[in-house]
Protein backbone atom coordinates (compact mmCIF):
# COMPACT_ATOMS: atom_id res chain seq x y z
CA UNK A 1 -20.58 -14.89 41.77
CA UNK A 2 -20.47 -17.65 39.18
CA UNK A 3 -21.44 -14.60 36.12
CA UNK A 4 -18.57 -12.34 37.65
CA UNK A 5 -15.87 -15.25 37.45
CA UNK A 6 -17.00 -16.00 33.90
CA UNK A 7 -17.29 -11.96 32.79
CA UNK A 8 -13.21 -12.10 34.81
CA UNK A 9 -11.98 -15.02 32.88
CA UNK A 10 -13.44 -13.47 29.45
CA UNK A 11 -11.96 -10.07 30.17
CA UNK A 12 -8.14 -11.83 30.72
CA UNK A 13 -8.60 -14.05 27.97
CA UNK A 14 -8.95 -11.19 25.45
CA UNK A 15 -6.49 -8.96 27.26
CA UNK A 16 -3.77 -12.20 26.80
CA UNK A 17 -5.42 -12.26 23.14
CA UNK A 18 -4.45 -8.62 22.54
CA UNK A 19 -1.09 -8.54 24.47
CA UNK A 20 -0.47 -12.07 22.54
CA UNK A 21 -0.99 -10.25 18.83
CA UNK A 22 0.92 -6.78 20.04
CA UNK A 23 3.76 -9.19 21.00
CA UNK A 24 3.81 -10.57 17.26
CA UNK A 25 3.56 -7.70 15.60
CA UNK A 26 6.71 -6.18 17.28
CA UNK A 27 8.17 -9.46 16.30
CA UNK A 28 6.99 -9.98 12.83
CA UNK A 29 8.02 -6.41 12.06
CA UNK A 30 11.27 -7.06 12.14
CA UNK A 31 11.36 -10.40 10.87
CA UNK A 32 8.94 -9.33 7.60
CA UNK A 33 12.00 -6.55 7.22
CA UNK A 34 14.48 -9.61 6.93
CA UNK A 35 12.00 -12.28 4.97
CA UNK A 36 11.05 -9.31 2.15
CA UNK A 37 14.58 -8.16 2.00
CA UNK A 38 16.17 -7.97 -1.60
CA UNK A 39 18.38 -11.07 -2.07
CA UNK A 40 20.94 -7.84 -3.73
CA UNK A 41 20.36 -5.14 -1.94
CA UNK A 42 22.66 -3.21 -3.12
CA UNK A 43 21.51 -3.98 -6.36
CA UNK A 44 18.15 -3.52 -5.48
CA UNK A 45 19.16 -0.03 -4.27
CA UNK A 46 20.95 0.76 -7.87
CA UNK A 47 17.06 -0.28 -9.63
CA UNK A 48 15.63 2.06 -7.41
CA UNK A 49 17.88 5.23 -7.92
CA UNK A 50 17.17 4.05 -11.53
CA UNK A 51 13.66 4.79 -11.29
CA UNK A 52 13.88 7.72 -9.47
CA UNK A 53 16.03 9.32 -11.98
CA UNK A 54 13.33 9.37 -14.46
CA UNK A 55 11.76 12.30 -15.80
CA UNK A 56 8.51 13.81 -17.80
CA UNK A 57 7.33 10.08 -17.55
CA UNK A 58 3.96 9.18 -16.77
CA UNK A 59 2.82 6.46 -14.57
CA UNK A 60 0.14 4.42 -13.83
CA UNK A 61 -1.35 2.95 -10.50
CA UNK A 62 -4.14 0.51 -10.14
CA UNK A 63 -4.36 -0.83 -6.76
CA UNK A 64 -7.71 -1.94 -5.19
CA UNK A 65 -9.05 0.65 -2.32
CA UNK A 66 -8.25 4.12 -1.47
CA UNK A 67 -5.22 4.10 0.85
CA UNK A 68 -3.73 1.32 -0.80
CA UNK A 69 -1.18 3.37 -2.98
CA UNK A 70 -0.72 5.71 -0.08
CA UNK A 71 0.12 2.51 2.18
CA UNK A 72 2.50 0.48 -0.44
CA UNK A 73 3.93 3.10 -2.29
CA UNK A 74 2.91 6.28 -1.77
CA UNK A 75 6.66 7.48 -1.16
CA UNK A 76 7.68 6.18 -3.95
CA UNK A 77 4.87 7.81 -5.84
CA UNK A 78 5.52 11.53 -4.34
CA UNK A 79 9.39 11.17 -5.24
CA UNK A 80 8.35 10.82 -8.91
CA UNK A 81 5.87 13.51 -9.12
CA UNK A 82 8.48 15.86 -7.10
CA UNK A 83 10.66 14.71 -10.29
CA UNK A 84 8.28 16.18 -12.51
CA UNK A 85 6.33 12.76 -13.74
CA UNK A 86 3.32 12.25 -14.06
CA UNK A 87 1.43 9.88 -11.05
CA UNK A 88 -2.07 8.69 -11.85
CA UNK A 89 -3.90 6.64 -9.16
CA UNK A 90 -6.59 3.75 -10.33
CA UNK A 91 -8.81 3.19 -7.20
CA UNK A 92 -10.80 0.02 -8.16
CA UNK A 93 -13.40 0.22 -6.22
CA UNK A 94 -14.30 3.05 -3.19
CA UNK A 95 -13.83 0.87 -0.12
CA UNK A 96 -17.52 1.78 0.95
CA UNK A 97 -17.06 -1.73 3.50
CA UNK A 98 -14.22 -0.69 5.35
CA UNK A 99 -16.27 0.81 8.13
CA UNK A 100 -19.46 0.98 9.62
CA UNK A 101 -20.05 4.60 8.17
CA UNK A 102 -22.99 5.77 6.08
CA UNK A 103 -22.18 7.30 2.26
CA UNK A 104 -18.74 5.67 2.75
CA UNK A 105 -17.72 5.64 -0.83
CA UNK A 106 -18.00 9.10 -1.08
CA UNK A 107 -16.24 9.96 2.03
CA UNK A 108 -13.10 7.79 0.98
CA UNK A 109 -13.35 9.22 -2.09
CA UNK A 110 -12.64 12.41 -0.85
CA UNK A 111 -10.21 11.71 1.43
CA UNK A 112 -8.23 10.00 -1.37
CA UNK A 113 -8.35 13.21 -3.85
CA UNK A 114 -7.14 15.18 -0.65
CA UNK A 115 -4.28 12.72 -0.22
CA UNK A 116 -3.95 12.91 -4.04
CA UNK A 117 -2.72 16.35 -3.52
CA UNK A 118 -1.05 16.18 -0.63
CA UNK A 119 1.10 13.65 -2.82
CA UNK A 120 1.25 15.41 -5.94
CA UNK A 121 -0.90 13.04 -8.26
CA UNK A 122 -1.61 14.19 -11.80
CA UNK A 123 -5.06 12.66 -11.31
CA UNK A 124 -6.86 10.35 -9.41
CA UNK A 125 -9.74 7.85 -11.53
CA UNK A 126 -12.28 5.76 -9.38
CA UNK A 127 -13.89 2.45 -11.61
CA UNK A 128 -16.11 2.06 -8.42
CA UNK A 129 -16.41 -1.47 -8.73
CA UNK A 130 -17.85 -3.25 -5.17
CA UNK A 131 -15.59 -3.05 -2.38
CA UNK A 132 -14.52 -6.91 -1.56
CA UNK A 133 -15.89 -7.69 -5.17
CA UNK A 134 -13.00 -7.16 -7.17
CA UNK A 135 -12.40 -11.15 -8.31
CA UNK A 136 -15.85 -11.01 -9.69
CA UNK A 137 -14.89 -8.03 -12.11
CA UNK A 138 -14.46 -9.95 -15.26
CA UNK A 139 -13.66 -6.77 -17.14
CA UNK A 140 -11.16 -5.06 -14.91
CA UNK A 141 -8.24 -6.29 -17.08
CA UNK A 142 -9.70 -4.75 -19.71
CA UNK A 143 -10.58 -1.14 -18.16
CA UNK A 144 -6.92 -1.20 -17.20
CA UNK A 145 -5.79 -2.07 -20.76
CA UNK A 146 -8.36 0.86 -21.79
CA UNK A 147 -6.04 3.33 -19.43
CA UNK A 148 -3.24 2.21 -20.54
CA UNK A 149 -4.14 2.32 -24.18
CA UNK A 150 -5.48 5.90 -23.10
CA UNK A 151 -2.12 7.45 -21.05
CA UNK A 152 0.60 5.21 -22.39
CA UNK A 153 2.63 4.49 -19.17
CA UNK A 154 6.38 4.13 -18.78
CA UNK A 155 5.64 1.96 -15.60
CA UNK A 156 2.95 0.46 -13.90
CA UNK A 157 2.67 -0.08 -9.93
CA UNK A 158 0.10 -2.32 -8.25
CA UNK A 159 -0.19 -5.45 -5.67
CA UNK A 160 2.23 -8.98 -6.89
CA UNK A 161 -0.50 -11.53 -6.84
CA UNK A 162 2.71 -14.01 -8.43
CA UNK A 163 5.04 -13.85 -5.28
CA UNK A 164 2.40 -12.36 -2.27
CA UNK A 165 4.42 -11.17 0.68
CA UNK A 166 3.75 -13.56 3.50
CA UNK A 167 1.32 -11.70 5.48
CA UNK A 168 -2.45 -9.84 5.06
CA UNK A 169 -3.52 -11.78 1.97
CA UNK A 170 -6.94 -9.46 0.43
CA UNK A 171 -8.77 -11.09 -2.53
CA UNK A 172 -9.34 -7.68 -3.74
CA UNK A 173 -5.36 -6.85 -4.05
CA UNK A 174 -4.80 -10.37 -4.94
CA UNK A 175 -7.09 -9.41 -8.39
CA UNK A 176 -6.39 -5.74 -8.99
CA UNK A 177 -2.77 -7.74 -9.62
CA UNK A 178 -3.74 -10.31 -11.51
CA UNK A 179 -6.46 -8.05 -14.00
CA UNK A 180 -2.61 -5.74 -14.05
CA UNK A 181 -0.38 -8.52 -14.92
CA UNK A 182 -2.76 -9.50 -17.54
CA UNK A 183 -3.68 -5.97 -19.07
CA UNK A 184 0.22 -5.36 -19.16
CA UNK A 185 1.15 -8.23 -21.18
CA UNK A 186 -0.23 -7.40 -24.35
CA UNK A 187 2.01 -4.18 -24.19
CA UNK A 188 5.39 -4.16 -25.20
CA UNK A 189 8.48 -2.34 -23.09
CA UNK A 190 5.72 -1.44 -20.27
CA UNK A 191 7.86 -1.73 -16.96
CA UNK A 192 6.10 -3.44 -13.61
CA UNK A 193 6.40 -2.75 -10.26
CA UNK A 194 4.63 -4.88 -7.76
CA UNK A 195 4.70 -4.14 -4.25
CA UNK A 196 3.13 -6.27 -1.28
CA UNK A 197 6.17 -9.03 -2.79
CA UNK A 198 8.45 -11.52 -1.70
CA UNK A 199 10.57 -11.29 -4.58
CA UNK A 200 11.87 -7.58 -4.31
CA UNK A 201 14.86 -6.54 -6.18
CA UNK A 202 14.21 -2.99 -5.64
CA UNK A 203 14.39 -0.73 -2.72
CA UNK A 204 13.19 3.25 -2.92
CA UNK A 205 14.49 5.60 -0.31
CA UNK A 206 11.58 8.08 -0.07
CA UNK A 207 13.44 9.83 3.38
CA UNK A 208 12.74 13.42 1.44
CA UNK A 209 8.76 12.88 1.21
CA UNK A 210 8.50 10.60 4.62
CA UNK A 211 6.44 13.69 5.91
CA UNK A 212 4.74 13.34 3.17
CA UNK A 213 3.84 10.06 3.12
CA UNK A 214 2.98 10.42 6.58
CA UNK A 215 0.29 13.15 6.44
CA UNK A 216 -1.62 11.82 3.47
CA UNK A 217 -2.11 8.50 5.37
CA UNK A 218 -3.25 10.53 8.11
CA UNK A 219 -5.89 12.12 6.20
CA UNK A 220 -6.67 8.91 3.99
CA UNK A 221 -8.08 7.05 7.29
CA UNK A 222 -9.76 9.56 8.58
CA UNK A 223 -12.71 8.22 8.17
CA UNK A 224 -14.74 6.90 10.91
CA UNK A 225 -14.49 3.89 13.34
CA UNK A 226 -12.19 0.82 11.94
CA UNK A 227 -12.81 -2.87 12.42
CA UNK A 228 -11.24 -3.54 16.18
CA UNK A 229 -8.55 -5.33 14.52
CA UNK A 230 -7.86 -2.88 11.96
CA UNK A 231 -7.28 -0.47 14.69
CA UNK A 232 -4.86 -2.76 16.52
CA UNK A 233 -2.53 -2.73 13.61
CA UNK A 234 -2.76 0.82 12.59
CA UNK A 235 -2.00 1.58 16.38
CA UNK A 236 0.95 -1.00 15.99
CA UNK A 237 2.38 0.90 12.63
CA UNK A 238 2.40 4.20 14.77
CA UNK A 239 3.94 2.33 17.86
CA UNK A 240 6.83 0.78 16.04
CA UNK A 241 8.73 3.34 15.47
CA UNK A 242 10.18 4.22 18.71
CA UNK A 243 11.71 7.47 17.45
CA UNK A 244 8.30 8.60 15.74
CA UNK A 245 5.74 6.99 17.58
CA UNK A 246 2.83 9.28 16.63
CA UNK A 247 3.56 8.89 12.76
CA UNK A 248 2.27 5.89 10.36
CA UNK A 249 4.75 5.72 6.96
CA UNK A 250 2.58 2.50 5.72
CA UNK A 251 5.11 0.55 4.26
CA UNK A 252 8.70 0.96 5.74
CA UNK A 253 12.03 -1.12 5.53
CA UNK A 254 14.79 -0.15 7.16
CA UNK A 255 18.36 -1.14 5.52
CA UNK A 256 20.92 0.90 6.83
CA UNK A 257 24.00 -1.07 5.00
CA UNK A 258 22.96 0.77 1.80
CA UNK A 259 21.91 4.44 3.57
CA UNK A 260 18.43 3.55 4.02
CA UNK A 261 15.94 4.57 6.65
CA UNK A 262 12.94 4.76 5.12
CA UNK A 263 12.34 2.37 2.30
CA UNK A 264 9.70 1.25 0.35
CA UNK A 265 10.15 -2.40 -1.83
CA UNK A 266 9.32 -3.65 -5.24
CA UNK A 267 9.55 -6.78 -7.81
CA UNK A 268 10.31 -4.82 -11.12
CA UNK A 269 8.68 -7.35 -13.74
């Protein structure tokens, strides 16, 4: 009788746990939407049509794991290929710890290069460093210095270690910035774009890819059974959106005083 109380107790305890987080989430949704918000957003919205209106550019992306660009960004990304630019995608290292899956690495590689082309990347380059070793890879500045030096970027996109967002803090993200901060200062008239910020002052409406978007994050976490809590968020992305609830855009701000429903955010450095 005593075991059964005990098993009860532990059984409510992490079903007030779980109701406790889904309750923030639907909360900090909204409230992330306000914190990360643009101090001009109009403004912010003027930098983004900017940047969409370029052409025959090429662009670089160095983020840490694969889904990273297609979480962040990948909107963004498929709106400049559609423009005719040229999107490359830097996957640090393969992510082989994100699940308890054998021969991970190569399975998230694939998914990514059939993402890739869902999104219309130019290419897609894996340095295969260790997942969740990325601050240990003294050199990574320097292979991105090597790219650039190699494809000669107009712009740059990858995580704002300077001014992190306020939530989900990943050591790995945290130095695929920094090694991309560092690698673009020694280049002159290189543009930045760091997502993951909380000093946006631009705003991309990628509404004409949002199926997009959508699909190749299906397919990019495909790929076997998530940490619990990893699951309770990605269920929580999908749930959010009352209107949509079986589709995940990643990313997603919502600003409807400048026209926009499905927005993805940047500091342009």
């Amino acid at each position: 009788m005593f075991l059964k109380r005990i098993l009860l107790l532990a059984v409510v305890f992490i079903a007030i746990i779980i109701l406790a987080v889904v309750v923030l989430m639907f909360v900090l949704g909204p409230l992330m939407n306000y914190l990360n918000k643009p101090a001009d957003i109009k403004k912010a919205k003027e930098n983004g049509d900017d940047l969409l209106a370029l052409k025959n550019q090429t662009f670089l992306v160095f983020v840490a794991h694969p889904d990273d660009a297609e979480w962040y960004c990948s909107g963004t990304l498929a709106m400049l290929a559609r423009a005719g630019n040229k999107v490359i995608v830097v996957d640090s290292t393969s992510g082989e710890k994100g699940a308890m899956v054998d021969n991970l690495d190569k399975i998230r590689e694939e998914k990514q290069l059939e993402a890739s082309k869902i999104l219309g990347y130019a290419d897609t380059i894996f340095l295969r460093h260790p997942d969740r070793g990325l601050p240990k890879a003294k050199n990574l500045a320097n292979e991105y210095k090597e790219l650039i030096k190699k494809y000669k970027p107009k712009a740059i996109f990858s995580f704002d270690s300077e001014h992190q967002a306020l939530v989900y803090h990943h050591a790995d993200h945290i130095a695929a910035g920094e090694a991309t901060i560092r690698a673009a200062k020694e280049f002159d008239n290189l543009e930045l774009y760091l997502f993951h910020s909380s000093k946006n002052n631009v705003v991309i409406n990628y509404e004409p890819v949002k199926m997009l978007k959508s699909h190749a994050l299906l397919v990019i976490t495909q790929y076997g059974q998530n940490g619990f809590w990893i699951r309770i968020l990605r269920s929580f992305f999908r749930l959010r959106s009352s209107e949509e609830p079986n589709m995940n855009y990643g990313q997603r701000v919502n600003y409807q005083e400048v026209g926009i429903t499905y927005g993805e955010l940047f500091r342009k450095g």
